[in-house]
C-alpha atoms as a PDB file:
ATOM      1  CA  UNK A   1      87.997  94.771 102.058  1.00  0.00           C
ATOM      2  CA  UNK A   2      91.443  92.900 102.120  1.00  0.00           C
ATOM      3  CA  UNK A   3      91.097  92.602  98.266  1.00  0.00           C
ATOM      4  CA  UNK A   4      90.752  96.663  98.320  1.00  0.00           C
ATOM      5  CA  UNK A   5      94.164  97.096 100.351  1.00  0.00           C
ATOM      6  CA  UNK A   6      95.879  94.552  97.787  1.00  0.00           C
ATOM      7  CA  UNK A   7      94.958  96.622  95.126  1.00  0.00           C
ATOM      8  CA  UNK A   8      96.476  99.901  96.627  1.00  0.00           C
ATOM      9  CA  UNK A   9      99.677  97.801  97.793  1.00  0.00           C
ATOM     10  CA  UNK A  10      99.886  95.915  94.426  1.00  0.00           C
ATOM     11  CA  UNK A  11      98.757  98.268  91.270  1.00  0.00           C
ATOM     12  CA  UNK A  12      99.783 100.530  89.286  1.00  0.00           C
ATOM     13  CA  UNK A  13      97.214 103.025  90.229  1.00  0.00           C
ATOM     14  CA  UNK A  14      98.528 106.116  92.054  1.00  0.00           C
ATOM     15  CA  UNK A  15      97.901 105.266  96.082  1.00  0.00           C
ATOM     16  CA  UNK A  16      97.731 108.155  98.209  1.00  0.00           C
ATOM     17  CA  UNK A  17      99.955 106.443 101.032  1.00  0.00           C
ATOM     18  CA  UNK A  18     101.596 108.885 104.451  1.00  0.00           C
ATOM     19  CA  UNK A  19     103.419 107.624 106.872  1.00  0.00           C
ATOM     20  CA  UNK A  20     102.797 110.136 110.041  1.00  0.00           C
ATOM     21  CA  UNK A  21     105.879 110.426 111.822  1.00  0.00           C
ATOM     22  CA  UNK A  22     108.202 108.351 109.659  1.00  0.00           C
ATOM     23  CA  UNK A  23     111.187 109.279 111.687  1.00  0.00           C
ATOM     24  CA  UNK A  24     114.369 108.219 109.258  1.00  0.00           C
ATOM     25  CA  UNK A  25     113.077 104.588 108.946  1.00  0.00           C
ATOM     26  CA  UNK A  26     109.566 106.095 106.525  1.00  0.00           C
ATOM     27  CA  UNK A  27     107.413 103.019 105.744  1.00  0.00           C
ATOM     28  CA  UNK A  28     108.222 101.538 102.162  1.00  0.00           C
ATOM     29  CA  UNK A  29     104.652 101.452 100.433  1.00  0.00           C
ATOM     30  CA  UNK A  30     104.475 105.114 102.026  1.00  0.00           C
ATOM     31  CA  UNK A  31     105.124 107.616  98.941  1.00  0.00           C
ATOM     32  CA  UNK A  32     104.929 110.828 100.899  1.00  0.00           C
ATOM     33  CA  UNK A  33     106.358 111.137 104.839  1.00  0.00           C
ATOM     34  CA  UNK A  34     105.566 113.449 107.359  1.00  0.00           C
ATOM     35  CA  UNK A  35     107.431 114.414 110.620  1.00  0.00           C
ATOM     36  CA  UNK A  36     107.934 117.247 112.562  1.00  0.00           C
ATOM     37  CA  UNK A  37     111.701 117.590 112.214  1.00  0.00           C
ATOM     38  CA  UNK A  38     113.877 117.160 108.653  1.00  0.00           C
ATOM     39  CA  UNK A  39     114.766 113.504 108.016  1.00  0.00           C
ATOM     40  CA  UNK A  40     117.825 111.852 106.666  1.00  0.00           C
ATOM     41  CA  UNK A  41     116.268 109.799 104.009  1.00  0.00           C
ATOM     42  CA  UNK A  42     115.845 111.349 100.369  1.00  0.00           C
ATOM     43  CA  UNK A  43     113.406 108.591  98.950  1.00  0.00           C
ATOM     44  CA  UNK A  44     110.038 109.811  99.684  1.00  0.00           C
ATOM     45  CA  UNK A  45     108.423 112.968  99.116  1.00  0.00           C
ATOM     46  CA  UNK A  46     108.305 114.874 103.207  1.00  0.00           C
ATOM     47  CA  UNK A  47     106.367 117.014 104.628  1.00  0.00           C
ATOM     48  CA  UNK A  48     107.598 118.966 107.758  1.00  0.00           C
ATOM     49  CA  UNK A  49     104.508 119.246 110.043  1.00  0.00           C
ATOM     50  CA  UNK A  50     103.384 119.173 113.441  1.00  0.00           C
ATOM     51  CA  UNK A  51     101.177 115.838 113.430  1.00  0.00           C
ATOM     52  CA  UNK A  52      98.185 117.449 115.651  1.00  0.00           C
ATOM     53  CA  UNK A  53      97.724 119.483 112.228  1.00  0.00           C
ATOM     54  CA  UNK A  54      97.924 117.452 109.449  1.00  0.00           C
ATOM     55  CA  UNK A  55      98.801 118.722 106.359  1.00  0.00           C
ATOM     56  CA  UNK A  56      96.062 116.983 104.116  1.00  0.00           C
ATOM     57  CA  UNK A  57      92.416 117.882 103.634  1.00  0.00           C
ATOM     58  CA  UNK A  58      89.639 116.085 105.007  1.00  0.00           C
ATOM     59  CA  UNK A  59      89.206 112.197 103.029  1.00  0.00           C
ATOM     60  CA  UNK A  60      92.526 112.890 100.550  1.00  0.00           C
ATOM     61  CA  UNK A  61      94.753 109.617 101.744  1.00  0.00           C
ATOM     62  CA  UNK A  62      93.932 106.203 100.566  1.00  0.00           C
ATOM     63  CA  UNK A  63      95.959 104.987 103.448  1.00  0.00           C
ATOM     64  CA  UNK A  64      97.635 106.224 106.514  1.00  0.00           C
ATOM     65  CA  UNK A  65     100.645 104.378 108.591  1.00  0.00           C
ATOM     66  CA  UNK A  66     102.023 105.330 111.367  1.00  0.00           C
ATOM     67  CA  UNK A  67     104.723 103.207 113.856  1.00  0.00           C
ATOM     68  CA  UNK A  68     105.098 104.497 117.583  1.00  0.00           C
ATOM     69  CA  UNK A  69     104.055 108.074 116.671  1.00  0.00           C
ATOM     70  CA  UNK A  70     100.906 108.466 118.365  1.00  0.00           C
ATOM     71  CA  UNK A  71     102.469 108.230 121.959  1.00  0.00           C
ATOM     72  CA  UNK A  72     104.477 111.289 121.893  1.00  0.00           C
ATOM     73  CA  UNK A  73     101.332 112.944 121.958  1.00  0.00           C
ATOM     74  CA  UNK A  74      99.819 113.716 125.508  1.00  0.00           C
ATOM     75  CA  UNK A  75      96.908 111.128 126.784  1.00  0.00           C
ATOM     76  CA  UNK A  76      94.749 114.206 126.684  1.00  0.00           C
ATOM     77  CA  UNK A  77      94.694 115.119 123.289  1.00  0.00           C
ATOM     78  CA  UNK A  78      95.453 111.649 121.417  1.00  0.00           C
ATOM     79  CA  UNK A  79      92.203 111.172 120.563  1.00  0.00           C
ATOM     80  CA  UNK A  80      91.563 114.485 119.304  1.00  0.00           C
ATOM     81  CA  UNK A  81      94.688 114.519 117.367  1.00  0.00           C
ATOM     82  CA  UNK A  82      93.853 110.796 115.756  1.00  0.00           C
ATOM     83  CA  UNK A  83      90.459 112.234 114.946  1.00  0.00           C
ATOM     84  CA  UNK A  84      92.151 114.202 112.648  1.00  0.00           C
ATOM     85  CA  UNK A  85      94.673 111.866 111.459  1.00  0.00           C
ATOM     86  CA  UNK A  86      91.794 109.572 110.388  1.00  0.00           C
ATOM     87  CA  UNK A  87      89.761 112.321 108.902  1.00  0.00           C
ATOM     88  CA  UNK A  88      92.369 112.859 106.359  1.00  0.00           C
ATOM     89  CA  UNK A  89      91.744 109.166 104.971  1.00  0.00           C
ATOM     90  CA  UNK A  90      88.994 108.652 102.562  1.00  0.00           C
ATOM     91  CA  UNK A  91      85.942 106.555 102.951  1.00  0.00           C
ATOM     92  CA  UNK A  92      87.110 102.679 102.063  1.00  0.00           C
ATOM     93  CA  UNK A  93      90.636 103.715 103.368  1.00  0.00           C
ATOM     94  CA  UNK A  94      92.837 101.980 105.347  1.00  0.00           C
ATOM     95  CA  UNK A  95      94.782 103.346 108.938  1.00  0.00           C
ATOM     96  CA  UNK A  96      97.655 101.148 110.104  1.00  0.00           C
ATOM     97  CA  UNK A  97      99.116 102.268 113.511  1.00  0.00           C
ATOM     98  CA  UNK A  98     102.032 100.716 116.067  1.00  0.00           C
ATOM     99  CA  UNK A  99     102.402 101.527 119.233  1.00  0.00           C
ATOM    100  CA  UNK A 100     104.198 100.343 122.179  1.00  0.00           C
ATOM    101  CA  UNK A 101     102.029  97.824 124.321  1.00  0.00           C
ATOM    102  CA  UNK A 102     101.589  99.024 128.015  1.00  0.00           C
ATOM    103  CA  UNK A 103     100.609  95.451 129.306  1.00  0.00           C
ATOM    104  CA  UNK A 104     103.527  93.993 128.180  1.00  0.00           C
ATOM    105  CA  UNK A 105     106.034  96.880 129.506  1.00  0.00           C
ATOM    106  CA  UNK A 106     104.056  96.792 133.179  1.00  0.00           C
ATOM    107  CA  UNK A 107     104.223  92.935 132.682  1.00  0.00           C
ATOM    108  CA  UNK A 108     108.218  93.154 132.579  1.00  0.00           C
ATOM    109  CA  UNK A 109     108.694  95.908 135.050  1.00  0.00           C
ATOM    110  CA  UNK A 110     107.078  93.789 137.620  1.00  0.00           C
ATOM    111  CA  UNK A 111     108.677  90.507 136.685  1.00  0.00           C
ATOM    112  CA  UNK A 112     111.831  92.306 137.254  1.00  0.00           C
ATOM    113  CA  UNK A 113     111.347  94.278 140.496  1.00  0.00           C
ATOM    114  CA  UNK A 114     109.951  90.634 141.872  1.00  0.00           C
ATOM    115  CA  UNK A 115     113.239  89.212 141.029  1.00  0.00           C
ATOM    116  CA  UNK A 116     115.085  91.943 142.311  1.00  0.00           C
ATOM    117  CA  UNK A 117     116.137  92.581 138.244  1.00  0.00           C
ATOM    118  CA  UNK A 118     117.021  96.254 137.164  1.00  0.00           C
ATOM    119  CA  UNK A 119     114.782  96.799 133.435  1.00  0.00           C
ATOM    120  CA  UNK A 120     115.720  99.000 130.686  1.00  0.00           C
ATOM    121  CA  UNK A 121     111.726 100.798 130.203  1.00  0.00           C
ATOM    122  CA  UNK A 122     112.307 102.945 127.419  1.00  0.00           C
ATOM    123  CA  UNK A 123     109.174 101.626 125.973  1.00  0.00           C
ATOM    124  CA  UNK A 124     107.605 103.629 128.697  1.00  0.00           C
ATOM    125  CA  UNK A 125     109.200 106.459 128.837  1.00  0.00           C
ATOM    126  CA  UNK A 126     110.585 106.836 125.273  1.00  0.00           C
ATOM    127  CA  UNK A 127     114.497 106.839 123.984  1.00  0.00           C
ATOM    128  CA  UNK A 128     114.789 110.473 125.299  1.00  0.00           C
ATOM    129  CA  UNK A 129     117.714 111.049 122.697  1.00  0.00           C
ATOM    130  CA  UNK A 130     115.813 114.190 121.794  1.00  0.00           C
ATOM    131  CA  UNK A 131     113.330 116.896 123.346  1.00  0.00           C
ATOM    132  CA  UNK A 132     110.616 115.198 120.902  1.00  0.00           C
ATOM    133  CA  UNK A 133     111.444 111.642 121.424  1.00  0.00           C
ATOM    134  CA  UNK A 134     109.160 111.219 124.609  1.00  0.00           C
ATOM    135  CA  UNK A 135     106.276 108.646 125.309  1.00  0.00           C
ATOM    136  CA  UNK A 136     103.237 110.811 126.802  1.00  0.00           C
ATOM    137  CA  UNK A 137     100.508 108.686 126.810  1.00  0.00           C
ATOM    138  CA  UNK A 138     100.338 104.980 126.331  1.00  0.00           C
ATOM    139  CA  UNK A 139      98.101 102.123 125.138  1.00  0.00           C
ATOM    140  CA  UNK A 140      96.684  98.649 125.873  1.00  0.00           C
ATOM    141  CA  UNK A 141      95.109  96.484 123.183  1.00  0.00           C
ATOM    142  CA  UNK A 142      91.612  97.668 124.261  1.00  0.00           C
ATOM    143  CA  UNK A 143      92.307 101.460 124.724  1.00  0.00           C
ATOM    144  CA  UNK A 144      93.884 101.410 121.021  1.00  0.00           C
ATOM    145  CA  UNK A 145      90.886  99.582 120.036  1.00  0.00           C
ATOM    146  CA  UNK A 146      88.370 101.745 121.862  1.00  0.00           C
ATOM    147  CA  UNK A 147      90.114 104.863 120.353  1.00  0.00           C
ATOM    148  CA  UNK A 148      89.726 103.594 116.480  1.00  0.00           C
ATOM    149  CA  UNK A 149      86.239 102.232 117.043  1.00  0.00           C
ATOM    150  CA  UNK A 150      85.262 105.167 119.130  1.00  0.00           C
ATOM    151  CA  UNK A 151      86.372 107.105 115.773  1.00  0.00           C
ATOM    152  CA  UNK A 152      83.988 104.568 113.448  1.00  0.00           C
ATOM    153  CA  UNK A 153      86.998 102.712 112.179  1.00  0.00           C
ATOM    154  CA  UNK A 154      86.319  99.019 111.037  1.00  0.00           C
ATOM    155  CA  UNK A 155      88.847  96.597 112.628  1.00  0.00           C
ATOM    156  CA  UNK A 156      90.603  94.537 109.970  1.00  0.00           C
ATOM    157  CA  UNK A 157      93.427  92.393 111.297  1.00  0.00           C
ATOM    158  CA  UNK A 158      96.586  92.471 114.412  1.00  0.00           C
ATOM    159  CA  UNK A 159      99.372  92.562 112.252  1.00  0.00           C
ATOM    160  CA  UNK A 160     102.662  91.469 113.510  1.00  0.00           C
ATOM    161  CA  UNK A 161     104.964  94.502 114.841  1.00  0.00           C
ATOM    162  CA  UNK A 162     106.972  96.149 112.394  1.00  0.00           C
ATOM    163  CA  UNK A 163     110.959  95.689 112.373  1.00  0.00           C
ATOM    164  CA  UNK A 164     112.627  98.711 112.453  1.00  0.00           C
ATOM    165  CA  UNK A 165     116.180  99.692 111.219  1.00  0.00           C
ATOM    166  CA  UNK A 166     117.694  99.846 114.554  1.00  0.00           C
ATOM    167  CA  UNK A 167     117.345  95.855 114.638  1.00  0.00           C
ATOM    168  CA  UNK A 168     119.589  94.970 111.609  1.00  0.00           C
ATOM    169  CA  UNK A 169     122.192  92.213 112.429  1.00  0.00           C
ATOM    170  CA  UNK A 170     120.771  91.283 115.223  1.00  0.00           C
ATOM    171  CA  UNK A 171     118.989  87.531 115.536  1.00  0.00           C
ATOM    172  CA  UNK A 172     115.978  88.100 113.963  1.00  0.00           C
ATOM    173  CA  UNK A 173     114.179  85.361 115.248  1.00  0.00           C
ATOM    174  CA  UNK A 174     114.959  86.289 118.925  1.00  0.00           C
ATOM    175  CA  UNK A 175     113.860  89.668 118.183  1.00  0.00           C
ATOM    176  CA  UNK A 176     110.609  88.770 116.735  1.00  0.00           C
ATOM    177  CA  UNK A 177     109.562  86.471 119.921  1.00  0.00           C
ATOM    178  CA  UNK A 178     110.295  89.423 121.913  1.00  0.00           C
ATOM    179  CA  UNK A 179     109.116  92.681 119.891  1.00  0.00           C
ATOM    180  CA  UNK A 180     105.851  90.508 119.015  1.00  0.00           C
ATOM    181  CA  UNK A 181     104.914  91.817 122.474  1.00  0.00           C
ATOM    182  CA  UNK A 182     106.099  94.860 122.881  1.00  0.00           C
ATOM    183  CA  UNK A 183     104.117  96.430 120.093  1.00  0.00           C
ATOM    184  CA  UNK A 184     100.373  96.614 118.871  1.00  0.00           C
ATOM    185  CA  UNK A 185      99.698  97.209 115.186  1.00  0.00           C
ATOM    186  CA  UNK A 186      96.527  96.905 113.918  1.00  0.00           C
ATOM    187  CA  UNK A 187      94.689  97.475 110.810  1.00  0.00           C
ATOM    188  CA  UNK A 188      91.459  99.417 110.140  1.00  0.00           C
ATOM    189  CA  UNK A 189      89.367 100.165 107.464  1.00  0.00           C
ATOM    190  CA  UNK A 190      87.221 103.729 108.059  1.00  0.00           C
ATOM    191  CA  UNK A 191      83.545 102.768 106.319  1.00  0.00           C
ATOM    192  CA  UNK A 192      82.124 104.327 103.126  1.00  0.00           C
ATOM    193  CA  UNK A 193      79.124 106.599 104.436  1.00  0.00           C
ATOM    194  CA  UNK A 194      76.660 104.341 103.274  1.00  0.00           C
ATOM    195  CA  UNK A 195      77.980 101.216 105.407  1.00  0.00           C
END
């Protein structure tokens, strides 16, 4: 299975990779993007689309990504909406998604209001820079799992939380102690019909 994903990382071979909700920060091994406003960056190929519609057909993607997308969505259609998401990746494909862990933001919140500490909890509630750029649903290590399994994905691996752009010159190794809890990113591999 691993061996698979090395291949579509590593080869030649045309990979059908999308990043759902790249924002301007698109994944790297991503070759097309999709978001629902226009993005800065000029390297990849992007789609404009509403992500509870997405623009592929059914089993067309040998891999989908996607970093803290899913909880702008509302808790009541998330799994509807990553029903589809998943349906657009092919049997033996991969789905790689980030979100914003729940625990750990709860965790904080109270640690803070028990020492009487104010707590930035944007990771709740979202940035809010923009009318899109709010959290509307969010997710624990076993409702993210429950979702993808619920769906018939295969869990592969945790993978450590992605760094994004906004970090850059900052101390990387203080940031990665600290974002290693704030996020969930796992990998899945949805089954060939015949597994």
């Amino acid at each position: 299975m691993l061996e698979q994903l090395g291949c579509y990382m590593n080869s030649s071979k045309m990979a059908w990779v999308a990043d759902f909700g790249a924002g301007d920060n698109p994944d790297p091994r991503a070759n097309v993007t999709v978001d629902i406003r226009p993005l800065k960056h000029k390297r990849k190929e992007h789609v404009m689309a509403d992500l509870r519609h997405p623009p592929f057909r059914p089993g067309s993607l040998d891999m989908l990504v996607s970093f803290h997308t899913l909880e702008h969505f509302s808790h009541r259609e998330v799994e509807e909406i990553f029903s589809r998401w998943v349906g657009t990746v092919k049997p033996g494909g991969f789905v790689e998604v980030e979100v914003p862990n729940l625990t750990f933001s709860a965790t904080i919140i109270l640690i803070a209001t028990f020492l009487g500490k104010a707590v930035d909890i944007h990771y709740v509630y979202g940035e809010q820079d923009n009318e899109l750029n709010l959290h509307r649903a969010g997710f624990t290590s076993v409702s993210l799992k429950r979702l993808a399994e619920g769906l018939g994905l295969i869990f592969v691996r945790k993978l450590p939380p992605r760094l994004g752009a906004s970090y850059a010159g900052l101390n990387v190794g203080r940031i990665i102690s600290v974002i290693m809890k704030t996020a969930l990113r796992y990998l899945w591999v949805k089954p060939n019909s015949k597994e």
